[in-house]
Protein backbone atom coordinates (compact mmCIF):
# COMPACT_ATOMS: atom_id res chain seq x y z
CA UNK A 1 131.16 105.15 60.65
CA UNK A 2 127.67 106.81 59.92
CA UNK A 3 125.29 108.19 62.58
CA UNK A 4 123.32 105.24 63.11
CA UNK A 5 126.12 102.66 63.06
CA UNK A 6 127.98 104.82 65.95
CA UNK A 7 124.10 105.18 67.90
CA UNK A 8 124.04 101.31 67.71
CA UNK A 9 127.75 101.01 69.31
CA UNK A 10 127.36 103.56 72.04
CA UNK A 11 123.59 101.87 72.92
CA UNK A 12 125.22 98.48 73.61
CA UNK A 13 127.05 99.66 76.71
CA UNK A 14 123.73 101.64 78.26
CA UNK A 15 122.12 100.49 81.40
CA UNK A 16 120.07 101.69 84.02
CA UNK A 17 121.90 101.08 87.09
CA UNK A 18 123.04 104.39 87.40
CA UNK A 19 119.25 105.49 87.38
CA UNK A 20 118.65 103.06 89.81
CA UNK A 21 121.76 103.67 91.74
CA UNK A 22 120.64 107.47 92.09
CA UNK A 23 117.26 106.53 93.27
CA UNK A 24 118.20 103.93 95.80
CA UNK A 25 120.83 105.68 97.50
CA UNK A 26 118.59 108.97 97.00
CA UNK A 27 115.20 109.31 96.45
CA UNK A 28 114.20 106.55 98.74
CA UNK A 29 115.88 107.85 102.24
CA UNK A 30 113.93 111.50 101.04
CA UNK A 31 110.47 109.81 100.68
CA UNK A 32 111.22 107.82 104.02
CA UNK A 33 112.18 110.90 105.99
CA UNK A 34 109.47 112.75 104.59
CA UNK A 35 106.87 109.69 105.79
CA UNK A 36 108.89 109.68 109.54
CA UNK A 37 108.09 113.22 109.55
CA UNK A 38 104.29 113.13 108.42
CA UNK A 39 103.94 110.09 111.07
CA UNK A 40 106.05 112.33 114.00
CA UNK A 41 103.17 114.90 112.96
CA UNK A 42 99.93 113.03 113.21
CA UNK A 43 101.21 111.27 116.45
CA UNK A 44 101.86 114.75 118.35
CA UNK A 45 97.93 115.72 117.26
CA UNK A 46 97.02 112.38 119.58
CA UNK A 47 95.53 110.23 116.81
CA UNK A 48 97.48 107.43 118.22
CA UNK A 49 95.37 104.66 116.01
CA UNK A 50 95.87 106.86 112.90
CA UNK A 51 99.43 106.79 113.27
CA UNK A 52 99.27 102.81 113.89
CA UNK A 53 97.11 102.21 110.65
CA UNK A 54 99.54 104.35 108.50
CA UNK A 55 102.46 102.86 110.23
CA UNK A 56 101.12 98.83 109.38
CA UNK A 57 100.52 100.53 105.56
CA UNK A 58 104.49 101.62 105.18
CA UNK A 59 105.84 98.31 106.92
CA UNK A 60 103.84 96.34 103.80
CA UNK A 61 104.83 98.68 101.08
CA UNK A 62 108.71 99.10 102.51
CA UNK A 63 108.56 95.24 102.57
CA UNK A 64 107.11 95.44 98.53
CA UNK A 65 110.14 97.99 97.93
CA UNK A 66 112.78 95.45 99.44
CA UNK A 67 111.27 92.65 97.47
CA UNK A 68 111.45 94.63 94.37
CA UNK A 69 115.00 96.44 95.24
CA UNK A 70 116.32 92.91 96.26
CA UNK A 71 115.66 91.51 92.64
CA UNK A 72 114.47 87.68 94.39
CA UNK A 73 110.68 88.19 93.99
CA UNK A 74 110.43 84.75 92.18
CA UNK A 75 112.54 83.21 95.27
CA UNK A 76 110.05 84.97 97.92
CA UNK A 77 106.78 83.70 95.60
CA UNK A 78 108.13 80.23 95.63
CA UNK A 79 108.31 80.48 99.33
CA UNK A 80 105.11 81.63 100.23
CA UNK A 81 103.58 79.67 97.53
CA UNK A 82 105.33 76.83 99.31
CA UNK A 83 104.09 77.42 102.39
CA UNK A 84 100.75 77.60 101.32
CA UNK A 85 100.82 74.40 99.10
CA UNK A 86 103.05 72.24 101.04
């Protein structure tokens, strides 16, 4: 076998989902900790409504990450399209 014929068998069984793996079961948890943490912060300095505005902010964007960790976007779309369109 030459070079690229043995590059061409070896790229056929690559994925990502250890990548992905890694991150999800990784890199996630971190970034949510470190957001807890920054919230636990702002709240003990008293700004009560800053802490509520920031908090609204994660619950949409942790509700985009399950969407796009979940893999059924199109499922959710047809749904709300559905609701809005009868």
């Amino acid at each position: 076998m030459t070079g690229p014929e043995v590059l061409a068998l070896y790229a056929q069984g690559l994925s990502t989902n250890g990548l992905q793996g890694w991150i999800q079961n990784n890199v996630v948890p971190l970034v949510l900790l470190g957001i807890a943490i920054i919230l636990l912060w702002i709240g003990g300095r008293g700004d009560n409504a800053g802490v509520a505005r920031r908090s609204v902010g994660l619950l949409i964007g942790l509700v985009a990450l399950g969407i796009a960790v979940s893999g059924n976007g199109p499922q959710i779309g047809n749904f709300l399209a559905g609701l809005l369109v009868g």
